[in-house]
PDB file of N, CA and C in Angstrom:
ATOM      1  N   UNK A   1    -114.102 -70.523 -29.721  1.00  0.00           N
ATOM      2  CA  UNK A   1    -112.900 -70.431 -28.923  1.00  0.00           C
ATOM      3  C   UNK A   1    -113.152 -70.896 -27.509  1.00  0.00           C
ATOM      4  N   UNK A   2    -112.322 -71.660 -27.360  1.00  0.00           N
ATOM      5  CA  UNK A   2    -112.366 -72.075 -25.509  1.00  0.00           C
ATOM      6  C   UNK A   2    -111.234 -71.384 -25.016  1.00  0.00           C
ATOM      7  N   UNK A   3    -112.040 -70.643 -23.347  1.00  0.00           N
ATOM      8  CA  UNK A   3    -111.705 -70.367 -22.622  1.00  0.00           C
ATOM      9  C   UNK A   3    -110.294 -70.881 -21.732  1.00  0.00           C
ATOM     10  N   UNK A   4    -109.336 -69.751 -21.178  1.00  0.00           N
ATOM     11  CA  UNK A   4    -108.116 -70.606 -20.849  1.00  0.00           C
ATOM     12  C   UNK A   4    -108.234 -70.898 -19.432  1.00  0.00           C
ATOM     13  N   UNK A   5    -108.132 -71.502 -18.538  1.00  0.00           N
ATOM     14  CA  UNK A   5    -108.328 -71.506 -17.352  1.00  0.00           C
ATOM     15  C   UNK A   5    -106.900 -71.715 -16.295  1.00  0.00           C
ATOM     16  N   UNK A   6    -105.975 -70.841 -17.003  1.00  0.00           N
ATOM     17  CA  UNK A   6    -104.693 -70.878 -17.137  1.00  0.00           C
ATOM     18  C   UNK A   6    -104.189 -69.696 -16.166  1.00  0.00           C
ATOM     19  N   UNK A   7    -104.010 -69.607 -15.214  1.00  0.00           N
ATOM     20  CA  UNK A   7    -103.443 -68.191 -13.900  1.00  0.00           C
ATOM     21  C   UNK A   7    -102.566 -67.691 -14.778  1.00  0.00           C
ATOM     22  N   UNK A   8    -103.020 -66.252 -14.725  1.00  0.00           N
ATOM     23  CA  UNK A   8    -102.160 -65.029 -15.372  1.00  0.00           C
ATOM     24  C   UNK A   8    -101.185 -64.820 -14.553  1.00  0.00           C
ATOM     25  N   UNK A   9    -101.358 -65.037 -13.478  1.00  0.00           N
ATOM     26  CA  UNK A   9    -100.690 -64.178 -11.641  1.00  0.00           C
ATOM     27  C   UNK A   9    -101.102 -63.210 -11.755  1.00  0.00           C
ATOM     28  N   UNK A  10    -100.396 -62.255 -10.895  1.00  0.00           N
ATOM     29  CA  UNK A  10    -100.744 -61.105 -10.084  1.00  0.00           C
ATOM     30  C   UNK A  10    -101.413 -61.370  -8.863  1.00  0.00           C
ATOM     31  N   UNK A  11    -101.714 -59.861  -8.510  1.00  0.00           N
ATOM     32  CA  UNK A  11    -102.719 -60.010  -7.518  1.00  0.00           C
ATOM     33  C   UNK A  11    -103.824 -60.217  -7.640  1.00  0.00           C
ATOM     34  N   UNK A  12    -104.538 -61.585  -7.114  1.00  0.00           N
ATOM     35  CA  UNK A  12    -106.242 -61.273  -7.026  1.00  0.00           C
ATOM     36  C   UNK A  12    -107.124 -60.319  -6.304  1.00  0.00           C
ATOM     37  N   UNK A  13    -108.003 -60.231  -7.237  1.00  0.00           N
ATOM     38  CA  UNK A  13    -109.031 -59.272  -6.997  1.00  0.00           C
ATOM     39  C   UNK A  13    -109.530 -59.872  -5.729  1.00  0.00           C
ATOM     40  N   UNK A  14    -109.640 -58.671  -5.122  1.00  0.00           N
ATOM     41  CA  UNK A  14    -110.587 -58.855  -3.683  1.00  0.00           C
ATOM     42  C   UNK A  14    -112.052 -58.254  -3.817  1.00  0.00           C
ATOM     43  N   UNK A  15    -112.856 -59.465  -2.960  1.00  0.00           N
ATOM     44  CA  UNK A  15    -113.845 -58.855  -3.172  1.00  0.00           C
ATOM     45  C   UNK A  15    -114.590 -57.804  -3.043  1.00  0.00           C
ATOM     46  N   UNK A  16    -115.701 -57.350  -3.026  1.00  0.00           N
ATOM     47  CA  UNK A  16    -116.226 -55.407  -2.664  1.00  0.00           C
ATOM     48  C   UNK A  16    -115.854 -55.311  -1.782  1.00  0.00           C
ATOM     49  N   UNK A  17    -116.327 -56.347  -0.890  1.00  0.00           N
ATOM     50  CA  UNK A  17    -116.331 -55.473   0.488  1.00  0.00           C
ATOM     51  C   UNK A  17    -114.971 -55.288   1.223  1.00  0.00           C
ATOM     52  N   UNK A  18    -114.139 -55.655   0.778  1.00  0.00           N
ATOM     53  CA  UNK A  18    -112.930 -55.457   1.479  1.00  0.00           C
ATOM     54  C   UNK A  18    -112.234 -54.057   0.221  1.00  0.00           C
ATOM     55  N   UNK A  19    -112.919 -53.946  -0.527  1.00  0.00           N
ATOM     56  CA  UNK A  19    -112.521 -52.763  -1.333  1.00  0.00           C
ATOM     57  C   UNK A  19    -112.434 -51.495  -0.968  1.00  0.00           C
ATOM     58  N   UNK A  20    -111.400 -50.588  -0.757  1.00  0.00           N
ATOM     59  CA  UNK A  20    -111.457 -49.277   0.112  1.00  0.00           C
ATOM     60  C   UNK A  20    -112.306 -48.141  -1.268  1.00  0.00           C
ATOM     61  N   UNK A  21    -113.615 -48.267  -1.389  1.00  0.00           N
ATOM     62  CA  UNK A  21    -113.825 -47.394  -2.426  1.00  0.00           C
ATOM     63  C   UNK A  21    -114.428 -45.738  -1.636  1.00  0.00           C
ATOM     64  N   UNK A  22    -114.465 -45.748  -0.171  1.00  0.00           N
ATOM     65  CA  UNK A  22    -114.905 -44.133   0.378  1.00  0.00           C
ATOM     66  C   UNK A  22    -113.743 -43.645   0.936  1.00  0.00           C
ATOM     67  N   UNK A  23    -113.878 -42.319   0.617  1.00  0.00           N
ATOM     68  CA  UNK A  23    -112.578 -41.518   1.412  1.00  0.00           C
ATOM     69  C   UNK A  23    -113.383 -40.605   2.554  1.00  0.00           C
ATOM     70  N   UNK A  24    -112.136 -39.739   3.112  1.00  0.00           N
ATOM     71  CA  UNK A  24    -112.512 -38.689   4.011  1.00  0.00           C
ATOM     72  C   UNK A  24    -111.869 -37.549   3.921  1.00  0.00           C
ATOM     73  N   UNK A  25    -112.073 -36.858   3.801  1.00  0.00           N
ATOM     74  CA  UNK A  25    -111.040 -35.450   3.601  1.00  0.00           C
ATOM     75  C   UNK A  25    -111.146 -35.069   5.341  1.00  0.00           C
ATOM     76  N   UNK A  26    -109.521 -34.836   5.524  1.00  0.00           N
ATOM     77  CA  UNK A  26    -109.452 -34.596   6.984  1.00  0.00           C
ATOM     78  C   UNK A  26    -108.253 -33.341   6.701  1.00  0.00           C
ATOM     79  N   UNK A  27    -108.926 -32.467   7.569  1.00  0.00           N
ATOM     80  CA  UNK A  27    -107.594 -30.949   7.177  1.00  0.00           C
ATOM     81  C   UNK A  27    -106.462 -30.999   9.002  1.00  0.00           C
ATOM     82  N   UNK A  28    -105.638 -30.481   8.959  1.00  0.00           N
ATOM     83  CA  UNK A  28    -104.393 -30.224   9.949  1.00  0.00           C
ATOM     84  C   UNK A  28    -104.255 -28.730   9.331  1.00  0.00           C
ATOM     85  N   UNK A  29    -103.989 -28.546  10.930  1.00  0.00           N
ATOM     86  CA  UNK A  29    -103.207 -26.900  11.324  1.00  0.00           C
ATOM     87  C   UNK A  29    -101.492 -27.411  10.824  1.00  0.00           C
ATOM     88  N   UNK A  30    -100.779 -26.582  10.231  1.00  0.00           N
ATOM     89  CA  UNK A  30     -99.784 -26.293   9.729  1.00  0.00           C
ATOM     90  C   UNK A  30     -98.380 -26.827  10.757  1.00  0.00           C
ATOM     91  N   UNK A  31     -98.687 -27.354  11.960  1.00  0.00           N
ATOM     92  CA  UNK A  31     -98.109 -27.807  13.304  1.00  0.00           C
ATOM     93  C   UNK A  31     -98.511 -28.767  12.932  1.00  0.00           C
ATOM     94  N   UNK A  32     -99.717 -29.059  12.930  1.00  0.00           N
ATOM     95  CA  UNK A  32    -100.475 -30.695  13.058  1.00  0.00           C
ATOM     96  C   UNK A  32     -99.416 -31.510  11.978  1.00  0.00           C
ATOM     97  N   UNK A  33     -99.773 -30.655  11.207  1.00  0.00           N
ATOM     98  CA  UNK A  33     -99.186 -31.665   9.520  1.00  0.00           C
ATOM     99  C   UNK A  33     -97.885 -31.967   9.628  1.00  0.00           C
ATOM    100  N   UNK A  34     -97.017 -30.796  10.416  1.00  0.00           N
ATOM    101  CA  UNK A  34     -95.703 -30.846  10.309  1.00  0.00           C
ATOM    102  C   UNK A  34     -95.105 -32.592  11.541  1.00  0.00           C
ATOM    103  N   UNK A  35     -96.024 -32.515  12.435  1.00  0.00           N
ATOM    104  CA  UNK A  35     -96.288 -33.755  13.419  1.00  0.00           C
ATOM    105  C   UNK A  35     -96.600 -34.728  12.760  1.00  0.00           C
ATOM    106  N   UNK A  36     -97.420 -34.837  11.851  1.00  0.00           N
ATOM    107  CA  UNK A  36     -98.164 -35.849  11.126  1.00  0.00           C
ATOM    108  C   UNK A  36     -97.380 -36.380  10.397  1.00  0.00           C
ATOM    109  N   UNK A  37     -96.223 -35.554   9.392  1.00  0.00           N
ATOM    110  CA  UNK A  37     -95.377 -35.989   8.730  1.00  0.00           C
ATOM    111  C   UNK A  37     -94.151 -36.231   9.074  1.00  0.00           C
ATOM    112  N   UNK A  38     -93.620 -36.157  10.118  1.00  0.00           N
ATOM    113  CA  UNK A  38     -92.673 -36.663  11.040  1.00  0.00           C
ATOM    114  C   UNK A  38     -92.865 -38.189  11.925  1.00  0.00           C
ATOM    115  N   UNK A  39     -93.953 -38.325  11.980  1.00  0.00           N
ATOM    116  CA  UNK A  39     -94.696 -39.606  12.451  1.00  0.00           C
ATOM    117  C   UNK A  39     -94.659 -40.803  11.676  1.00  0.00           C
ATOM    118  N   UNK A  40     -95.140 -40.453  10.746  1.00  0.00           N
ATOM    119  CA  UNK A  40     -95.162 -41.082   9.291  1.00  0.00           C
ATOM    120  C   UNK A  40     -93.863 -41.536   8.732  1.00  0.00           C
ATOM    121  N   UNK A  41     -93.005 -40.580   8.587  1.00  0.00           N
ATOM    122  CA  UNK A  41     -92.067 -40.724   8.183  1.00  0.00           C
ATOM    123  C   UNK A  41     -90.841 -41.893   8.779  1.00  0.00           C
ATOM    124  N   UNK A  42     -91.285 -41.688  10.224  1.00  0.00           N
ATOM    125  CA  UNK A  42     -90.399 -42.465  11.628  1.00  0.00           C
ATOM    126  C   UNK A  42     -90.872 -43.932  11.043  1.00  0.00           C
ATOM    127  N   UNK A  43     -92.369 -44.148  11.238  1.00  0.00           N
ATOM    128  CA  UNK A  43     -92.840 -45.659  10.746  1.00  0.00           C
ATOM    129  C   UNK A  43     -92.261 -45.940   8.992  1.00  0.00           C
ATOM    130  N   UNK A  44     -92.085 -45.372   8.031  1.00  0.00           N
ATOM    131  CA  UNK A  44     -91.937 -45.951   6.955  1.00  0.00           C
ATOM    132  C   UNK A  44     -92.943 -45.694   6.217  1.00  0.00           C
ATOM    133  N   UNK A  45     -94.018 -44.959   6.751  1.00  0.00           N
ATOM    134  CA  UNK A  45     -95.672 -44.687   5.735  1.00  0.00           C
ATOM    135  C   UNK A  45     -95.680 -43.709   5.202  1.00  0.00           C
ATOM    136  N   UNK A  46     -96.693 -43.200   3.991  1.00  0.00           N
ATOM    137  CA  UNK A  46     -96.910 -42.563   3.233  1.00  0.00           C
ATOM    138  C   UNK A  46     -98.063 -41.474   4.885  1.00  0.00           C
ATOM    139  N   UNK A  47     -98.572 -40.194   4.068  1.00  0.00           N
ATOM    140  CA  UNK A  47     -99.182 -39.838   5.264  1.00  0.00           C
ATOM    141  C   UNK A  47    -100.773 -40.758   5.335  1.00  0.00           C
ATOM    142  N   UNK A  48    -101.188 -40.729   4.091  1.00  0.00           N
ATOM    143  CA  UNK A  48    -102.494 -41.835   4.360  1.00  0.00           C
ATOM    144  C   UNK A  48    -102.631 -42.708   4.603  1.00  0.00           C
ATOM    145  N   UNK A  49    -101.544 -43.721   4.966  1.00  0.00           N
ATOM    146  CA  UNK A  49    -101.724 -45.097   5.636  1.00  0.00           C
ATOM    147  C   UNK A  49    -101.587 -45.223   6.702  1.00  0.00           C
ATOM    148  N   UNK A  50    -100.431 -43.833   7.424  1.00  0.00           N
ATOM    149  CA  UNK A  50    -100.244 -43.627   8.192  1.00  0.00           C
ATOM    150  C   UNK A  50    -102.203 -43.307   9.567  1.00  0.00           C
ATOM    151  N   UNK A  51    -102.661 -42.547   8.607  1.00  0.00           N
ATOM    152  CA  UNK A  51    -103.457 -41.835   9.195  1.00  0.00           C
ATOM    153  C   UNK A  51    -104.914 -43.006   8.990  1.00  0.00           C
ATOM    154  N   UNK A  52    -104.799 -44.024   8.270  1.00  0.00           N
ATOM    155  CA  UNK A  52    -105.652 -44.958   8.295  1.00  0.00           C
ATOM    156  C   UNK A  52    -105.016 -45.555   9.417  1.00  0.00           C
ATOM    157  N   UNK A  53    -104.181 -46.197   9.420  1.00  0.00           N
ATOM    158  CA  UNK A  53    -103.846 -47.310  10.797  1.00  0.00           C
ATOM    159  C   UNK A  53    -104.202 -46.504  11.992  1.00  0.00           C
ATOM    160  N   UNK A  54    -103.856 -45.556  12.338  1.00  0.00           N
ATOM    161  CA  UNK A  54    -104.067 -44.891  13.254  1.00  0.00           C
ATOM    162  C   UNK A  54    -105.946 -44.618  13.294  1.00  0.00           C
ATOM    163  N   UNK A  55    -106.430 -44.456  12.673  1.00  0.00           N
ATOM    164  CA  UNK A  55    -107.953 -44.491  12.664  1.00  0.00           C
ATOM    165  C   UNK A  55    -108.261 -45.765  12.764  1.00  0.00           C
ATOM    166  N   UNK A  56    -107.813 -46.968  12.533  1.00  0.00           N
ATOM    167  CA  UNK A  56    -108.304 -47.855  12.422  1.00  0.00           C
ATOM    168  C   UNK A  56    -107.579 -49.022  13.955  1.00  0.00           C
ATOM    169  N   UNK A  57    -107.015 -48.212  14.517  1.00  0.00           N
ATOM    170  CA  UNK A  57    -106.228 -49.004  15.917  1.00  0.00           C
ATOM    171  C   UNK A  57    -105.909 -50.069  15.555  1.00  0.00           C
ATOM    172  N   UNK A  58    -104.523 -49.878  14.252  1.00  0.00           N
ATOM    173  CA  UNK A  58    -103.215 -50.675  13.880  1.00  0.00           C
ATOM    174  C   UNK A  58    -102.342 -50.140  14.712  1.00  0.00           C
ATOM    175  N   UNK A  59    -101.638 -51.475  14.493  1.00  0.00           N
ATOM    176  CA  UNK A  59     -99.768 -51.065  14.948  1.00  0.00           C
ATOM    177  C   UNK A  59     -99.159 -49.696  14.463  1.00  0.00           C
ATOM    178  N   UNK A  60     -98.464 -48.911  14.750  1.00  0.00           N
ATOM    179  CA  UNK A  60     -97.489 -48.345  13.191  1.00  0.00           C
ATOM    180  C   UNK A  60     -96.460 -48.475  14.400  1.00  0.00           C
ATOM    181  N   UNK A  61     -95.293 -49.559  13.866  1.00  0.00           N
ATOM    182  CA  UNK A  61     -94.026 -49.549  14.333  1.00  0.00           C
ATOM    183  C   UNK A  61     -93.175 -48.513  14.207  1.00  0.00           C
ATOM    184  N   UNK A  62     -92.059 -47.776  14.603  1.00  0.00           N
ATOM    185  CA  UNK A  62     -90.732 -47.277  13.896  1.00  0.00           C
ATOM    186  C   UNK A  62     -90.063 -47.958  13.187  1.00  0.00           C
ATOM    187  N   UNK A  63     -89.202 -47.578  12.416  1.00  0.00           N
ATOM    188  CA  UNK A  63     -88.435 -48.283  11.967  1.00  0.00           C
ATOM    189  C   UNK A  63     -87.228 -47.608  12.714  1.00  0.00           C
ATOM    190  N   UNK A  64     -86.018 -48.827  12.401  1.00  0.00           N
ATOM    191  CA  UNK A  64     -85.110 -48.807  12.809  1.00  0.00           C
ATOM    192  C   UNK A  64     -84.069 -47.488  12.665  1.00  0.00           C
ATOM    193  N   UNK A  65     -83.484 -47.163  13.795  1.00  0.00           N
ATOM    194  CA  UNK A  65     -82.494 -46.031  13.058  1.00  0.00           C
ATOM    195  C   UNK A  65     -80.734 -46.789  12.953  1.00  0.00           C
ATOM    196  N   UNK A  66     -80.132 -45.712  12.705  1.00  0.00           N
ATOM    197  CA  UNK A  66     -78.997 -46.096  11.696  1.00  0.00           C
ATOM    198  C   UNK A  66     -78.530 -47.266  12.683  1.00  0.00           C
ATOM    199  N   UNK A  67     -78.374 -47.028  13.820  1.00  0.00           N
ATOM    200  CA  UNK A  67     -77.292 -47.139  14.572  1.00  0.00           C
ATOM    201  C   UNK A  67     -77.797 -48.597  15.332  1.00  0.00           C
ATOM    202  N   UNK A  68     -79.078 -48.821  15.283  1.00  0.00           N
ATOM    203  CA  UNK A  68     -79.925 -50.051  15.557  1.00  0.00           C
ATOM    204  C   UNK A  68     -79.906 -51.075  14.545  1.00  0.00           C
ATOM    205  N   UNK A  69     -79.482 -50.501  13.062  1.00  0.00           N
ATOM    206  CA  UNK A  69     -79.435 -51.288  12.080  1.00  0.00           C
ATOM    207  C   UNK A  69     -78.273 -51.725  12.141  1.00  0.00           C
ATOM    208  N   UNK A  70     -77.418 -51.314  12.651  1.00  0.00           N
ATOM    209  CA  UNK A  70     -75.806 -51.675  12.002  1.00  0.00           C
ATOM    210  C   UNK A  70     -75.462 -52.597  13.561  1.00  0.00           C
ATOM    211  N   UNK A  71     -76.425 -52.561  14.396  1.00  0.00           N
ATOM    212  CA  UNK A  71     -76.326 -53.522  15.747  1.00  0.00           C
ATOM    213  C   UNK A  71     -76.609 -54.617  15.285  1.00  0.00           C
ATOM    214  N   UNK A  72     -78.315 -54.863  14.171  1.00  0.00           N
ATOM    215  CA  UNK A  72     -79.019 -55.934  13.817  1.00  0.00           C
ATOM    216  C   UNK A  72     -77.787 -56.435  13.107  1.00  0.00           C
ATOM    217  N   UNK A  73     -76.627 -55.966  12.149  1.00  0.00           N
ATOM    218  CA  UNK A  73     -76.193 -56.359  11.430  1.00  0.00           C
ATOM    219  C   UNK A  73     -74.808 -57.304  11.766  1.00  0.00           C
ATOM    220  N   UNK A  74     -74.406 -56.363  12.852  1.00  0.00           N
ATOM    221  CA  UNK A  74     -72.991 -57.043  13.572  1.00  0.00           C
ATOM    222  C   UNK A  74     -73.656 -58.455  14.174  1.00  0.00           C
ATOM    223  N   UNK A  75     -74.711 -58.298  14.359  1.00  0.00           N
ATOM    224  CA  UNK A  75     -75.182 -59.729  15.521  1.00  0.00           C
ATOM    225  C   UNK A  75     -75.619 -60.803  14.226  1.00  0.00           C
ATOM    226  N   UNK A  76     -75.671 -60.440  13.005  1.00  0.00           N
ATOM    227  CA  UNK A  76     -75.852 -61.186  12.199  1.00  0.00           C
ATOM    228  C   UNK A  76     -74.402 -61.952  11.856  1.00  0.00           C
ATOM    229  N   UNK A  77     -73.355 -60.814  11.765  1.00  0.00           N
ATOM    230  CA  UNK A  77     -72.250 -61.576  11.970  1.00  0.00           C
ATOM    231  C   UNK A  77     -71.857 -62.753  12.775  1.00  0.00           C
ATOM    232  N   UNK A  78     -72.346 -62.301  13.509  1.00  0.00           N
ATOM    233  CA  UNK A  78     -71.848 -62.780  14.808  1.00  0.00           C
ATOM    234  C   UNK A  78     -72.150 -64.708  14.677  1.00  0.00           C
ATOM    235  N   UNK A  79     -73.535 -64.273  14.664  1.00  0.00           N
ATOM    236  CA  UNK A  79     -74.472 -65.860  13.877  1.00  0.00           C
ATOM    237  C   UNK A  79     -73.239 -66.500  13.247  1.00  0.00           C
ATOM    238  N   UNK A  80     -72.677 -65.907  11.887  1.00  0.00           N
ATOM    239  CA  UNK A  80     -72.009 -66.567  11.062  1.00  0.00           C
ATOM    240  C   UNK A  80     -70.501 -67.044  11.771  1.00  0.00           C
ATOM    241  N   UNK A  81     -70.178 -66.197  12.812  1.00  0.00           N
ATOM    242  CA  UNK A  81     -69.182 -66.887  13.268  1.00  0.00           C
ATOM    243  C   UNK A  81     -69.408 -67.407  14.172  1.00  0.00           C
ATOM    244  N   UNK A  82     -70.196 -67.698  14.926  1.00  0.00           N
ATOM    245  CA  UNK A  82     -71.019 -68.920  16.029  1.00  0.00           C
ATOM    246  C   UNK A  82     -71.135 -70.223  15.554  1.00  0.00           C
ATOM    247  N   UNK A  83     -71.160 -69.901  14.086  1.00  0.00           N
ATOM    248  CA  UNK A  83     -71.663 -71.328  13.497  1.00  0.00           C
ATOM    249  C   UNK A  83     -70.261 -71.861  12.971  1.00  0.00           C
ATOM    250  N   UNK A  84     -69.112 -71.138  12.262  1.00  0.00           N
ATOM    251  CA  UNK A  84     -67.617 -71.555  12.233  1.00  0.00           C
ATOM    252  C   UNK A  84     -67.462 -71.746  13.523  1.00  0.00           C
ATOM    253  N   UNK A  85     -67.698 -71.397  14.707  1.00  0.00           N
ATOM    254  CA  UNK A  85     -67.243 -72.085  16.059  1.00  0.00           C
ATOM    255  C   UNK A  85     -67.806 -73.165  16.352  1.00  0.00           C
ATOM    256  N   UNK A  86     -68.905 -73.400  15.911  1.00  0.00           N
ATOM    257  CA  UNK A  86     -69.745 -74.862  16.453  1.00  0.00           C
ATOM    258  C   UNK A  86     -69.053 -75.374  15.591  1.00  0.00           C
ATOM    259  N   UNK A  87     -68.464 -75.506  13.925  1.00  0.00           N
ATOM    260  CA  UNK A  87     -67.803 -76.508  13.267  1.00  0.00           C
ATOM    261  C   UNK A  87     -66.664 -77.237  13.816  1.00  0.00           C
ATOM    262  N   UNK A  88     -65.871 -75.802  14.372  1.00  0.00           N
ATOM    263  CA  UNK A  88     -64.578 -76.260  14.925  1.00  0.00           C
ATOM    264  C   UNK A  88     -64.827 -76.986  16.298  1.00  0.00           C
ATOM    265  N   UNK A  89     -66.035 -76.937  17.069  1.00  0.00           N
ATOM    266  CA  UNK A  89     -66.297 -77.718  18.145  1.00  0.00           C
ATOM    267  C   UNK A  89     -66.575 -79.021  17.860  1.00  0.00           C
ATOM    268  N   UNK A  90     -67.052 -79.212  16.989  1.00  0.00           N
ATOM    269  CA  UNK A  90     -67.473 -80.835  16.631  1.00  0.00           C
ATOM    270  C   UNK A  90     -66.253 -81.538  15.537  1.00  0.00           C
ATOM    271  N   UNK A  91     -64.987 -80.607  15.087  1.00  0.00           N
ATOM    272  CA  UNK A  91     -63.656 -80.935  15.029  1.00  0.00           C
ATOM    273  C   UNK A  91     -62.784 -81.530  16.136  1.00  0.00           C
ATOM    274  N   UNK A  92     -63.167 -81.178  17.569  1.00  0.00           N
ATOM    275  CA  UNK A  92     -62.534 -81.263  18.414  1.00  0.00           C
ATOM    276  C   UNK A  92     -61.523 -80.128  18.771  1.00  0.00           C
ATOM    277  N   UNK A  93     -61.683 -78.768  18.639  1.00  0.00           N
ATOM    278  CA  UNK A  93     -61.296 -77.422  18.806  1.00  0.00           C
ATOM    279  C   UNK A  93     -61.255 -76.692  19.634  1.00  0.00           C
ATOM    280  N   UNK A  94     -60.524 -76.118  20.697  1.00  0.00           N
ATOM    281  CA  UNK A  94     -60.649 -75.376  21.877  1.00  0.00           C
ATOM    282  C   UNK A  94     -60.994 -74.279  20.837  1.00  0.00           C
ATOM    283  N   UNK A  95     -62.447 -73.375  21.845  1.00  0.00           N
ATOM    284  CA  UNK A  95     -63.025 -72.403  21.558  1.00  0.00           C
ATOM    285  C   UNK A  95     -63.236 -71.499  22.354  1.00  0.00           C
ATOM    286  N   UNK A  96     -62.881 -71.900  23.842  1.00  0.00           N
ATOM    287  CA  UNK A  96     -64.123 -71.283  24.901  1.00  0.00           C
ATOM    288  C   UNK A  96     -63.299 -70.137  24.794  1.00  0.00           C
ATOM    289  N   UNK A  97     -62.206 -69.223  24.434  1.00  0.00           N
ATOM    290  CA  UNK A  97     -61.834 -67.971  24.467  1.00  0.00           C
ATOM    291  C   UNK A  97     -62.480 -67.276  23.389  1.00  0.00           C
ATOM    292  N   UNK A  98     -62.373 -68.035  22.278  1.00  0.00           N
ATOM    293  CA  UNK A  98     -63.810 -67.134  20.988  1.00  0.00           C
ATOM    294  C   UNK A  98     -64.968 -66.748  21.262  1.00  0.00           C
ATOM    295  N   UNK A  99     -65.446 -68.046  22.187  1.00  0.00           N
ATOM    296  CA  UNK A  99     -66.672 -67.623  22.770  1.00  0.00           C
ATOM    297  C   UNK A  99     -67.153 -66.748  24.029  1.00  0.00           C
ATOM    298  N   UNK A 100     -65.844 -66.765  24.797  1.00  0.00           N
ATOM    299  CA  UNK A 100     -65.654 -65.256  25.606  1.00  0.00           C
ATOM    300  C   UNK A 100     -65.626 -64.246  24.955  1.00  0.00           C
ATOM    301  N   UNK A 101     -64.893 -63.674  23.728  1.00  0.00           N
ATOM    302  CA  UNK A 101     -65.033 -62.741  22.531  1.00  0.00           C
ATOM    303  C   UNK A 101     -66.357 -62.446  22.284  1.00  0.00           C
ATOM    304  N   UNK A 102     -66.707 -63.405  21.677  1.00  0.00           N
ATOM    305  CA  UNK A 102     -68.228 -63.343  21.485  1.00  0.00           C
ATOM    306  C   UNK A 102     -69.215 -62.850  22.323  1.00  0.00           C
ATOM    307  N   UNK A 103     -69.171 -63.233  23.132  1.00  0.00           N
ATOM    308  CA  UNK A 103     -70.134 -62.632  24.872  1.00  0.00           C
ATOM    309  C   UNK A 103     -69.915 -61.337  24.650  1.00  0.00           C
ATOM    310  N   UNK A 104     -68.540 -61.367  24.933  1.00  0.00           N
ATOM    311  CA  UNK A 104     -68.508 -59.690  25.389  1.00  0.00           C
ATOM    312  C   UNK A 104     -68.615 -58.615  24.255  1.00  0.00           C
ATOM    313  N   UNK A 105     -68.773 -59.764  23.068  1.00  0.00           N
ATOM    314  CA  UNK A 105     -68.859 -58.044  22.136  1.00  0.00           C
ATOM    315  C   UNK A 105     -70.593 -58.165  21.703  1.00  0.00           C
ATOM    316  N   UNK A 106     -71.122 -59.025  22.115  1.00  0.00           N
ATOM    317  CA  UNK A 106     -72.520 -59.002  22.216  1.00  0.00           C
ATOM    318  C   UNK A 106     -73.028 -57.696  23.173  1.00  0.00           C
ATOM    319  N   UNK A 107     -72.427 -58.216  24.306  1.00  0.00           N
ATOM    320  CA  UNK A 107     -73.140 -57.388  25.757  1.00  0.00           C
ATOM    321  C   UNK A 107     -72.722 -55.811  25.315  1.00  0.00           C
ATOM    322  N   UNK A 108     -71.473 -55.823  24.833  1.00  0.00           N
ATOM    323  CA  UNK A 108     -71.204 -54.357  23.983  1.00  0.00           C
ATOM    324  C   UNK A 108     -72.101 -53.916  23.169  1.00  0.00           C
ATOM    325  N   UNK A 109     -72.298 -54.434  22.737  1.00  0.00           N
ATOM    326  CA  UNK A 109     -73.785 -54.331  21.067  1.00  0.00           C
ATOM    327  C   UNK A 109     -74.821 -53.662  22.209  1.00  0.00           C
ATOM    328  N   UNK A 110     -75.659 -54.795  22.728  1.00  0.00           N
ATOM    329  CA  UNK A 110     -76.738 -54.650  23.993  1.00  0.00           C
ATOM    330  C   UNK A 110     -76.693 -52.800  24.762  1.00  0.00           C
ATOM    331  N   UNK A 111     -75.254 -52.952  24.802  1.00  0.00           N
ATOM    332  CA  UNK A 111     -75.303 -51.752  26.083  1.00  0.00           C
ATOM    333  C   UNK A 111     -75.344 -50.439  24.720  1.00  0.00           C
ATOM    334  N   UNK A 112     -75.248 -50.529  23.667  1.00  0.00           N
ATOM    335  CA  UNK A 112     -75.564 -49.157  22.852  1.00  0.00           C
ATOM    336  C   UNK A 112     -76.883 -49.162  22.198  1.00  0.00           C
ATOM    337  N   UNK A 113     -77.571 -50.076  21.978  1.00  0.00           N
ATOM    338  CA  UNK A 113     -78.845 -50.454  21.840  1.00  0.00           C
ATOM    339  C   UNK A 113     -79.987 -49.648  22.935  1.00  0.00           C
ATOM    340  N   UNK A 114     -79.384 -50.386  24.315  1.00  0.00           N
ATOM    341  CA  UNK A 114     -80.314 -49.708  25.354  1.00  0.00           C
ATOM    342  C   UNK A 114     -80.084 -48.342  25.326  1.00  0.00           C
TER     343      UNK A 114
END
């Protein structure tokens, strides 16, 4: 029988040394943990990845809350109607009052953000 030399996919194996095969058992006071898992939770991590990045002087971002998401989302709109305004500009289309609209409900967005 010959061998297939044919990619299964998945993920490839990494080699040893980048292999996490040692642990650490680390204990928290009943405060600590309750901190620990509020932390964690803010970034999007489980508590052990959490507590690796942090041992290991990673990032751990927040994630977004509600009200930051639904900002990211209006300004996504916004994109989509920026770009129906550039169509109608290269129609030959008075716009510049849409695009006063636009400004100001941006700078609105901005000022609940900050």
């Amino acid at each position: 029988m010959e061998k297939s030399t044919k990619n299964k996919g998945g993920r490839p194996t990494l080699p040893e040394y980048k292999k996490k095969t040692c642990s650490v058992k680390v204990t928290f006071s009943p405060v600590d943990m309750i901190y620990l898992k509020s932390c964690a939770r803010e970034c999007g991590l489980n508590r052990a990845e959490y507590v690796y990045r942090a041992a290991m002087n990673q990032e751990t971002t927040t994630l977004l809350t509600p009200e930051e998401r639904t900002a990211v989302n209006e300004l996504r709109n916004i994109g989509n109607n920026l770009n129906q305004i550039t169509r109608a500009m290269h129609l030959g289309a008075k716009v510049e009052s849409d695009i006063q609209e636009i400004i100001a409900f941006i700078v609105g967005i901005l000022r609940k953000v900050r």
